[in-house]
PDB file of N, CA and C in Angstrom:
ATOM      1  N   UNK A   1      67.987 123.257  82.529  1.00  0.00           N
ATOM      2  CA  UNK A   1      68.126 121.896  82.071  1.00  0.00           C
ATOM      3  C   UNK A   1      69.613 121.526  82.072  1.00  0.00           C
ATOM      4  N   UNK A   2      69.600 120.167  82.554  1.00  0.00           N
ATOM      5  CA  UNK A   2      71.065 119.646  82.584  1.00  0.00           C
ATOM      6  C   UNK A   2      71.690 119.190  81.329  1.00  0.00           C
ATOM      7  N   UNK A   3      73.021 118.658  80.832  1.00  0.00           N
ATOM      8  CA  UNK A   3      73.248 117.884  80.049  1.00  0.00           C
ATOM      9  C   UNK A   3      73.655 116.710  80.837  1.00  0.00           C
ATOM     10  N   UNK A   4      73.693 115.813  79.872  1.00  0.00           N
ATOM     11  CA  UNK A   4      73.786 114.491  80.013  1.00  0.00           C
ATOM     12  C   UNK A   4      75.031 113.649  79.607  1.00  0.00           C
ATOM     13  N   UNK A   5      76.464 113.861  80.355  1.00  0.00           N
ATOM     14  CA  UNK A   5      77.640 113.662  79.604  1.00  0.00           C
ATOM     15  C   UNK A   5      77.729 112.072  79.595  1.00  0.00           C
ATOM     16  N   UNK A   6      77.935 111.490  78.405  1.00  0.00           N
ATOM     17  CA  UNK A   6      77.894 110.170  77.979  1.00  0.00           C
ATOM     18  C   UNK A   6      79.558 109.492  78.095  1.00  0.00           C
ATOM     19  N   UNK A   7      79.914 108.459  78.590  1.00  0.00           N
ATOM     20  CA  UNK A   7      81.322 108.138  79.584  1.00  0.00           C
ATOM     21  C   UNK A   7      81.641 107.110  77.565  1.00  0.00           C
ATOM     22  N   UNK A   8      83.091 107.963  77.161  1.00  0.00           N
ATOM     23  CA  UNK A   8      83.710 107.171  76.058  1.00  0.00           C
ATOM     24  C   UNK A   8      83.882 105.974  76.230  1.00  0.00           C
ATOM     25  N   UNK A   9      84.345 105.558  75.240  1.00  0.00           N
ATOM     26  CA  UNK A   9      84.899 104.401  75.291  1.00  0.00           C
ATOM     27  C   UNK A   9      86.048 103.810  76.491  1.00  0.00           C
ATOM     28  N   UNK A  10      87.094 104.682  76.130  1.00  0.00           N
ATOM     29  CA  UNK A  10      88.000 105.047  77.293  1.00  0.00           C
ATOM     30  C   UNK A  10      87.749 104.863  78.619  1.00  0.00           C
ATOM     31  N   UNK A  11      86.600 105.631  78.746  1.00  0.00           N
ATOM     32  CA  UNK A  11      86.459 105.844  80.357  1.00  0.00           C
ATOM     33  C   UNK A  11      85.374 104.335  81.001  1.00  0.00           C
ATOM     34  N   UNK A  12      85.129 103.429  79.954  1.00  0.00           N
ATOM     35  CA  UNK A  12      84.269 102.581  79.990  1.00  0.00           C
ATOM     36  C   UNK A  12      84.899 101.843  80.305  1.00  0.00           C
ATOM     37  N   UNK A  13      86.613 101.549  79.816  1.00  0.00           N
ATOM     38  CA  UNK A  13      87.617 100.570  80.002  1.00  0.00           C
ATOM     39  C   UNK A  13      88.465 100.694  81.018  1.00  0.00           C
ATOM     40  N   UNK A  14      88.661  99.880  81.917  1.00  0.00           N
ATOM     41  CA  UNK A  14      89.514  99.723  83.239  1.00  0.00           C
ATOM     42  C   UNK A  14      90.812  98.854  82.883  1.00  0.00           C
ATOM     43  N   UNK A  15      91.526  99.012  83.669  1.00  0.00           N
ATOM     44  CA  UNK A  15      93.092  98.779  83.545  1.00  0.00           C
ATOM     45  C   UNK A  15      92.628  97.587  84.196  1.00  0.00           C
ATOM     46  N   UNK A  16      91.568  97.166  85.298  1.00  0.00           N
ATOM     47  CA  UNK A  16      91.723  96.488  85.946  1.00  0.00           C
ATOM     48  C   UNK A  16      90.755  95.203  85.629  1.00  0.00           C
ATOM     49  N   UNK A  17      90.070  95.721  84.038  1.00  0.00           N
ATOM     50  CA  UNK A  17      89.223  95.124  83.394  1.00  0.00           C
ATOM     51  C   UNK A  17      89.723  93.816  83.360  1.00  0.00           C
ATOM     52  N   UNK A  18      89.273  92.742  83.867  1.00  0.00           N
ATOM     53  CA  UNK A  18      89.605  90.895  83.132  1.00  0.00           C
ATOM     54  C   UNK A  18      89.812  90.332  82.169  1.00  0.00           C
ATOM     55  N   UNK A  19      88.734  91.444  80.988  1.00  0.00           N
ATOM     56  CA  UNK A  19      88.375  90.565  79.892  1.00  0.00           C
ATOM     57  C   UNK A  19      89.427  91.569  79.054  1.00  0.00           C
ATOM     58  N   UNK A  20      90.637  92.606  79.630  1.00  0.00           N
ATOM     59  CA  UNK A  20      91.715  93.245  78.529  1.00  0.00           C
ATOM     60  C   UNK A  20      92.245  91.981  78.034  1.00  0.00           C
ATOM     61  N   UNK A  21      93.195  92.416  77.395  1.00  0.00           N
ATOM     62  CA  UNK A  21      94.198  91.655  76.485  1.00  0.00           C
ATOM     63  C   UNK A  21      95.646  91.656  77.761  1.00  0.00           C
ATOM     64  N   UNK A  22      95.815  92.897  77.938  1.00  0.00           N
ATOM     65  CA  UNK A  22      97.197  93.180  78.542  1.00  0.00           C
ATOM     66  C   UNK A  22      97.298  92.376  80.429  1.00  0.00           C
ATOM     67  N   UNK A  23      98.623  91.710  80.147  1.00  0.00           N
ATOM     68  CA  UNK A  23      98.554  90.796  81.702  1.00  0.00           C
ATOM     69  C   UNK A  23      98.988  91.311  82.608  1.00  0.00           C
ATOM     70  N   UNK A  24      98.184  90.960  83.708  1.00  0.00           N
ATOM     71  CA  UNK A  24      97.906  92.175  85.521  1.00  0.00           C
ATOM     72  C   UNK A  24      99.752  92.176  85.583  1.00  0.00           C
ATOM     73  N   UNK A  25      99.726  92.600  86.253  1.00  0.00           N
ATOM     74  CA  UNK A  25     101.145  93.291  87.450  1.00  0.00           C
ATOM     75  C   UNK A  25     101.669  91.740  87.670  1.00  0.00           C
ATOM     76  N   UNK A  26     100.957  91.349  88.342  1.00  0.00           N
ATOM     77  CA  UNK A  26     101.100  90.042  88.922  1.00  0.00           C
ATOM     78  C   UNK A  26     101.810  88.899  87.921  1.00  0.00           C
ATOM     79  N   UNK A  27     101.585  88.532  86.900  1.00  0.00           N
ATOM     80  CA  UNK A  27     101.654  87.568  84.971  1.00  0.00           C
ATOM     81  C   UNK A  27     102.738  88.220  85.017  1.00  0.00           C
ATOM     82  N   UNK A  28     102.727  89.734  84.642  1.00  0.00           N
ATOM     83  CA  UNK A  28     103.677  90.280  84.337  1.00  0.00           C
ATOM     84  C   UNK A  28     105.028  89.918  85.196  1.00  0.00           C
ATOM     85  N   UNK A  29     105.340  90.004  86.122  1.00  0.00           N
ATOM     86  CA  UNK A  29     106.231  89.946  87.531  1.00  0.00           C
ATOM     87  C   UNK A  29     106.451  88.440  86.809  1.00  0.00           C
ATOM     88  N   UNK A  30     105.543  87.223  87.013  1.00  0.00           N
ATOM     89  CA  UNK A  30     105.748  86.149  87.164  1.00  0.00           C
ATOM     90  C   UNK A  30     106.506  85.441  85.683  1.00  0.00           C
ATOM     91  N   UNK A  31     106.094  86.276  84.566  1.00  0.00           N
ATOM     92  CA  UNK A  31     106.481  85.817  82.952  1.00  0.00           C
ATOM     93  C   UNK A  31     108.017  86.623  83.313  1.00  0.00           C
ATOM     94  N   UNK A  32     108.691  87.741  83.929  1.00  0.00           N
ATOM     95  CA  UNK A  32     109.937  88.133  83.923  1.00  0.00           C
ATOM     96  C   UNK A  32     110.861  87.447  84.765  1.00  0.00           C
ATOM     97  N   UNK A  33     110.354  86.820  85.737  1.00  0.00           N
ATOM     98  CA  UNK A  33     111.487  85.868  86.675  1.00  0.00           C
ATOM     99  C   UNK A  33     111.182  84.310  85.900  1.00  0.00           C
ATOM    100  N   UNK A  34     110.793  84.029  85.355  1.00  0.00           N
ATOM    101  CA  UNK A  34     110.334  83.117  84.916  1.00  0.00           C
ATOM    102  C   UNK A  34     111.592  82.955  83.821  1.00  0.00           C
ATOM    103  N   UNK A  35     111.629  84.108  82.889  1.00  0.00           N
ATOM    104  CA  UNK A  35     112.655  84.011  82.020  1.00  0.00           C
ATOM    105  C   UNK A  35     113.803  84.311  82.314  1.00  0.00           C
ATOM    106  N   UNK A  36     114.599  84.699  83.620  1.00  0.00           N
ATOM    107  CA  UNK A  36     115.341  85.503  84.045  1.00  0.00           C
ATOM    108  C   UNK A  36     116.059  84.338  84.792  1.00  0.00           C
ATOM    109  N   UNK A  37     115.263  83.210  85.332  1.00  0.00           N
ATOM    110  CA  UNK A  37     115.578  81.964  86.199  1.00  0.00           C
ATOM    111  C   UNK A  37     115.568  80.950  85.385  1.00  0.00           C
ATOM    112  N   UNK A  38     115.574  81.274  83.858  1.00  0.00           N
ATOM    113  CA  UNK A  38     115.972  79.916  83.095  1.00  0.00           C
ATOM    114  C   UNK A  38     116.997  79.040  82.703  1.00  0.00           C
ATOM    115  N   UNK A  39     118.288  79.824  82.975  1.00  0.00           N
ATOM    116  CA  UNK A  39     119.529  79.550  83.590  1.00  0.00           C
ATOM    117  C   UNK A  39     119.570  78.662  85.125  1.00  0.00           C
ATOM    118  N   UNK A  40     118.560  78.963  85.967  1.00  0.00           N
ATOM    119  CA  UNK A  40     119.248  78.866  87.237  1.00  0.00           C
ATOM    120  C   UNK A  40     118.750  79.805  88.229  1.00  0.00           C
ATOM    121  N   UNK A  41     119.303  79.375  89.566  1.00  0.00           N
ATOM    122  CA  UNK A  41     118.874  80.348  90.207  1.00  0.00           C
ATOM    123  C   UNK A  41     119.041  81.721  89.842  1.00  0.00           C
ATOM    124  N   UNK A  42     117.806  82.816  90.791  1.00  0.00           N
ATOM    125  CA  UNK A  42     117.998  84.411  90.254  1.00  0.00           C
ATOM    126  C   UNK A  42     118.242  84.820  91.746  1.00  0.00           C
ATOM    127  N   UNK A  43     118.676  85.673  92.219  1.00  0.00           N
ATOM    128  CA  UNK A  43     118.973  86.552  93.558  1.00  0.00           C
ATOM    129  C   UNK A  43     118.584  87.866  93.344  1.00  0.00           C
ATOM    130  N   UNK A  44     117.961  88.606  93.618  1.00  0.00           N
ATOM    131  CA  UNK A  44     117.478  90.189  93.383  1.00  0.00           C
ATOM    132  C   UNK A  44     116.859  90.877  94.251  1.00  0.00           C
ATOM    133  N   UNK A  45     116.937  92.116  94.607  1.00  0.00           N
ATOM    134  CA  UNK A  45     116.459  92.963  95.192  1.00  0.00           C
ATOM    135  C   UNK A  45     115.195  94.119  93.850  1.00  0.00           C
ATOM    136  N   UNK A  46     114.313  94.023  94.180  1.00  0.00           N
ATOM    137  CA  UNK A  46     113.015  94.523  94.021  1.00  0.00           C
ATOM    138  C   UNK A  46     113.324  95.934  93.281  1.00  0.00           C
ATOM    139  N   UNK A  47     114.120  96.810  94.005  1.00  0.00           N
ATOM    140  CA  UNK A  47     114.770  97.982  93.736  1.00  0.00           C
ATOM    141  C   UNK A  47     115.531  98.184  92.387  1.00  0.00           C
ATOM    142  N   UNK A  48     116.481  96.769  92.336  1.00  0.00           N
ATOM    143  CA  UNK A  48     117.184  97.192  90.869  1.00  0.00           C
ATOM    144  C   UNK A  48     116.432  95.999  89.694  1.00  0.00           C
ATOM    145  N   UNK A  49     115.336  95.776  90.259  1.00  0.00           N
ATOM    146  CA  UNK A  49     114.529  95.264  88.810  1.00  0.00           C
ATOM    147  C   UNK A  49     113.135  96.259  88.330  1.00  0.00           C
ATOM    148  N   UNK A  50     113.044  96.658  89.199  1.00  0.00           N
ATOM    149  CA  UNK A  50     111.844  97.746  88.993  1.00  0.00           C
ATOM    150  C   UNK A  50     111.519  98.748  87.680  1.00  0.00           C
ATOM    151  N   UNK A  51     112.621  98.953  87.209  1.00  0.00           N
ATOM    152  CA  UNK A  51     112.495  99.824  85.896  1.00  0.00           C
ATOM    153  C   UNK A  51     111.963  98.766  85.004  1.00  0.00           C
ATOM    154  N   UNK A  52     112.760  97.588  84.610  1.00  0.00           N
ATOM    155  CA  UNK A  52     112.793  96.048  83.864  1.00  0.00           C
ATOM    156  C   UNK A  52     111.392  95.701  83.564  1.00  0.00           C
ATOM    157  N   UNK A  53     111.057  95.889  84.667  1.00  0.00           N
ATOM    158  CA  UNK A  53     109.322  95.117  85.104  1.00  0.00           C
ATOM    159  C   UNK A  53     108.341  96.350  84.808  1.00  0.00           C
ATOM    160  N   UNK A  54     108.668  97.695  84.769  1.00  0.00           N
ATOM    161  CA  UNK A  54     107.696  99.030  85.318  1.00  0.00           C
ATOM    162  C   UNK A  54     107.006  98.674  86.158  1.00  0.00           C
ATOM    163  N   UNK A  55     107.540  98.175  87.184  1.00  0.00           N
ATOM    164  CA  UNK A  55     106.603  98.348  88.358  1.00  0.00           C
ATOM    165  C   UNK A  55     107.239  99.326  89.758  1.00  0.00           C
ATOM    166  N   UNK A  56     106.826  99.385  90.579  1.00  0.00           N
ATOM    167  CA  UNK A  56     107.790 100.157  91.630  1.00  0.00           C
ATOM    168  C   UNK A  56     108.178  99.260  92.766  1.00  0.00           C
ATOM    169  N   UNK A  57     109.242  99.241  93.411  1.00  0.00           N
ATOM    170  CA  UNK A  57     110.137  98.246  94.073  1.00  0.00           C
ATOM    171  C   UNK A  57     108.838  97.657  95.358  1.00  0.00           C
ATOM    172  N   UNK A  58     107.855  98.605  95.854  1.00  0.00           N
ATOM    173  CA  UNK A  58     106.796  98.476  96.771  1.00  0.00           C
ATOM    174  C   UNK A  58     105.932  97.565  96.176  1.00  0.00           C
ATOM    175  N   UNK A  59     105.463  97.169  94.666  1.00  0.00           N
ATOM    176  CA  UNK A  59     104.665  96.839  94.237  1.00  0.00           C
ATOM    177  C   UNK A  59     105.565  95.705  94.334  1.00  0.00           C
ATOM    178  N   UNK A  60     106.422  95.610  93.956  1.00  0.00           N
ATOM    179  CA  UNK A  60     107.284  93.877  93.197  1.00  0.00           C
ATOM    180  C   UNK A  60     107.421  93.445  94.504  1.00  0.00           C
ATOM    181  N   UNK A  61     107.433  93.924  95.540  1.00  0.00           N
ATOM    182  CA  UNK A  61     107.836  93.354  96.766  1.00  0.00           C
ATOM    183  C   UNK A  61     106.476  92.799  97.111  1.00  0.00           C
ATOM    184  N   UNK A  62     105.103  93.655  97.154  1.00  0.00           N
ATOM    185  CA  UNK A  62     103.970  92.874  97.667  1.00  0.00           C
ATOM    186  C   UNK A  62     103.454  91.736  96.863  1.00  0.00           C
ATOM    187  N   UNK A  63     104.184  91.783  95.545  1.00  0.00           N
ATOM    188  CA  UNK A  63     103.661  90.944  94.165  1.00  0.00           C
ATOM    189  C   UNK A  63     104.207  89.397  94.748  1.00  0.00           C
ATOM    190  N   UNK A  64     105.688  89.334  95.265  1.00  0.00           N
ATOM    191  CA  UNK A  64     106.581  88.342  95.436  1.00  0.00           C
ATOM    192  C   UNK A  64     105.688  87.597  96.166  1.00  0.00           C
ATOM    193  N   UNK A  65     105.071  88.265  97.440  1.00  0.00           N
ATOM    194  CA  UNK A  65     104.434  88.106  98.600  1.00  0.00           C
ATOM    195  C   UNK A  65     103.785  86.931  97.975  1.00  0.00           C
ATOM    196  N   UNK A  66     102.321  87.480  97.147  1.00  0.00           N
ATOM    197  CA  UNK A  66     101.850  86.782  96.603  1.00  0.00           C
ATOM    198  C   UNK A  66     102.053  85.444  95.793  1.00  0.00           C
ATOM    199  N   UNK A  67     103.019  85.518  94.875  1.00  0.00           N
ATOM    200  CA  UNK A  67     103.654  84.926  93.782  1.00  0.00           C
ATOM    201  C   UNK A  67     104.414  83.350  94.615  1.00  0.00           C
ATOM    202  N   UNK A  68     105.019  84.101  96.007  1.00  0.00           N
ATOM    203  CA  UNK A  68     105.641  82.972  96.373  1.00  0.00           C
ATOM    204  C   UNK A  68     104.608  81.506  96.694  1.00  0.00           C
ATOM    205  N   UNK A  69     103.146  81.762  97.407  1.00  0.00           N
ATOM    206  CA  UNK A  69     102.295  80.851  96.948  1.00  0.00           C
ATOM    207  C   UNK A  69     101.529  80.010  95.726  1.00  0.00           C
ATOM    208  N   UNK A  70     101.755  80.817  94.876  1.00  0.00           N
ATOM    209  CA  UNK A  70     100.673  81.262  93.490  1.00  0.00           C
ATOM    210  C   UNK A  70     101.685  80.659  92.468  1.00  0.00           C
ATOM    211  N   UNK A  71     102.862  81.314  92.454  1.00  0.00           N
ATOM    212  CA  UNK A  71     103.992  81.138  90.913  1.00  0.00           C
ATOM    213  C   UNK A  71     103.623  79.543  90.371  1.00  0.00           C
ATOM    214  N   UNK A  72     103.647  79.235  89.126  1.00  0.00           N
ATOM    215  CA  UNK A  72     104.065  77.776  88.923  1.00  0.00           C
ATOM    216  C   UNK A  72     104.867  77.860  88.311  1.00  0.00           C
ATOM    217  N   UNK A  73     105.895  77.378  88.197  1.00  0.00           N
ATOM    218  CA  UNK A  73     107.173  77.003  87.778  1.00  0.00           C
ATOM    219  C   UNK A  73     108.424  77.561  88.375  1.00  0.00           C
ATOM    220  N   UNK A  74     108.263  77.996  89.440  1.00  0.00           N
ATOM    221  CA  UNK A  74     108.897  78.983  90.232  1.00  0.00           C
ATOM    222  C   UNK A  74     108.805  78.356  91.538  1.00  0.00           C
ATOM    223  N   UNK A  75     109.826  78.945  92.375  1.00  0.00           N
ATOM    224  CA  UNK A  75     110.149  77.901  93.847  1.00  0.00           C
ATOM    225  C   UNK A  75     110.726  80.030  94.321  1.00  0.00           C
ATOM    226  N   UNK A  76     110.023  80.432  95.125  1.00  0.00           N
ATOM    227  CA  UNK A  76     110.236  81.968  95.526  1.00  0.00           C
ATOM    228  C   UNK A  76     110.946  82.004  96.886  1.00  0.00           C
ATOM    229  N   UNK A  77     111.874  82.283  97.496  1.00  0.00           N
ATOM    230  CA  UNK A  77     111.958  82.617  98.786  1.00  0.00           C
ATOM    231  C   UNK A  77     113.123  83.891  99.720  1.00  0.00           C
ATOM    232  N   UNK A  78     112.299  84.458 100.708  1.00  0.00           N
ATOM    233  CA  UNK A  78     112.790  85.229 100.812  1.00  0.00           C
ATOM    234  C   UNK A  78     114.417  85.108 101.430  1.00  0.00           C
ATOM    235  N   UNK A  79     115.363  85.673 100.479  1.00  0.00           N
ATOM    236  CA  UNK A  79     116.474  84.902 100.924  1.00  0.00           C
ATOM    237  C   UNK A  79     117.356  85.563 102.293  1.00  0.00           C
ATOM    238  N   UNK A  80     117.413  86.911 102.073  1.00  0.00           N
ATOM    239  CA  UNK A  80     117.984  87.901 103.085  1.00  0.00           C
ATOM    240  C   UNK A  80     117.407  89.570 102.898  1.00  0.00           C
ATOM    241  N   UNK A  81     117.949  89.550 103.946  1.00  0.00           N
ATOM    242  CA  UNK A  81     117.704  91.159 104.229  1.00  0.00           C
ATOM    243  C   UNK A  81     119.054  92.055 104.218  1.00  0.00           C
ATOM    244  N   UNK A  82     119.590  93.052 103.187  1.00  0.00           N
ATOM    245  CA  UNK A  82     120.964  94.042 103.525  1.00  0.00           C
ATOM    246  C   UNK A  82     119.614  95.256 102.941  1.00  0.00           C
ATOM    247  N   UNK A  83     119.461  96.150 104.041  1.00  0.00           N
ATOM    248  CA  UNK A  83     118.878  97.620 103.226  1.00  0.00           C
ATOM    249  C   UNK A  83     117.855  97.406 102.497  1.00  0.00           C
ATOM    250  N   UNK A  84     117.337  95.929 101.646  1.00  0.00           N
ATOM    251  CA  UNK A  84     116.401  95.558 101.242  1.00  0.00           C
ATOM    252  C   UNK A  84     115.955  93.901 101.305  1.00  0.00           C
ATOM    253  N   UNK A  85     114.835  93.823 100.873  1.00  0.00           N
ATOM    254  CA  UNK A  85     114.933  91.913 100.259  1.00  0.00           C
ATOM    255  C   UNK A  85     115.383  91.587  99.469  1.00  0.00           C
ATOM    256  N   UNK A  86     116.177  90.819 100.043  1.00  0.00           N
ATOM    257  CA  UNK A  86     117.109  89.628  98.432  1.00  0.00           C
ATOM    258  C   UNK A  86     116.131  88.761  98.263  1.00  0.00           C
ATOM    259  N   UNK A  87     115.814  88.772  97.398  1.00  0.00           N
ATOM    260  CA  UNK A  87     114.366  87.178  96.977  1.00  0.00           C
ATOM    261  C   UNK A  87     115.231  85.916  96.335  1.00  0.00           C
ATOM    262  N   UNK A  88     115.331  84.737  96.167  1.00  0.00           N
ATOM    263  CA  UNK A  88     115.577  84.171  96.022  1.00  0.00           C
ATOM    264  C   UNK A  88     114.472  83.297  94.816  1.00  0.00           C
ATOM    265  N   UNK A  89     115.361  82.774  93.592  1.00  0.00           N
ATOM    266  CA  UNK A  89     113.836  82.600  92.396  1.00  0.00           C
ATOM    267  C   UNK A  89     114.374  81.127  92.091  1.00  0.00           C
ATOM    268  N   UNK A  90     113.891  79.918  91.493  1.00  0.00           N
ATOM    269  CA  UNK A  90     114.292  78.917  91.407  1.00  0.00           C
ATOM    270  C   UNK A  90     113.677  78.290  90.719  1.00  0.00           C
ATOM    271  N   UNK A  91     113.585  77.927  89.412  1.00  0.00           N
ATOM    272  CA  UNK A  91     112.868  77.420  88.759  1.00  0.00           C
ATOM    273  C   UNK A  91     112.813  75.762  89.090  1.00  0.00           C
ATOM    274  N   UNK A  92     111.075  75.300  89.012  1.00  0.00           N
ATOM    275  CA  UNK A  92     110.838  73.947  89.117  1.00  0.00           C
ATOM    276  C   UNK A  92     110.025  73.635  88.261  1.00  0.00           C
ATOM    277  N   UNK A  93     110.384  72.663  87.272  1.00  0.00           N
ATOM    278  CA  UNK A  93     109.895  72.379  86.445  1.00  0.00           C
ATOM    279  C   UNK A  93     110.154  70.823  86.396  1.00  0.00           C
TER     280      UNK A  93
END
């Protein structure tokens, strides 16, 4: 006879769950340039914001991707290329 292992609470809950509390990768990314461009323009490379954000420079880069359609209050563009992307952030409000 088998047992029957019953999945916790824990393992019931996904990171990627909708109905969490805590906001995707994506909110997240978009609530930190958001405050970061309230001055004014922001200029950054992916690489030295990555700790800031916990995300990894691969993720913030495909996030931008996204974000540059999606953001509201935000004007995104890719500004240059040295060794990485300079993004370019611009608040429109």
């Amino acid at each position: 006879m088998s047992a029957t292992v019953q999945p916790s609470d824990t393992d019931r809950v996904s990171s990627d769950d909708p109905s969490s509390e805590e906001p995707s990768k994506e909110e997240r990314l978009a609530a930190f340039l958001r405050e970061k461009a309230e001055d004014g323009d922001l200029y950054f490379k992916s690489k030295f914001i990555a700790d800031e954000v916990g995300l990894s420079p691969k993720e913030i880069g495909a996030l931008m991707v996204k974000l540059k359609d999606t953001a509201c209050g935000l004007s995104i563009e890719k500004w240059s290329y040295t060794s990485a992307t300079t993004w370019r952030i611009e608040p429109t409000n």
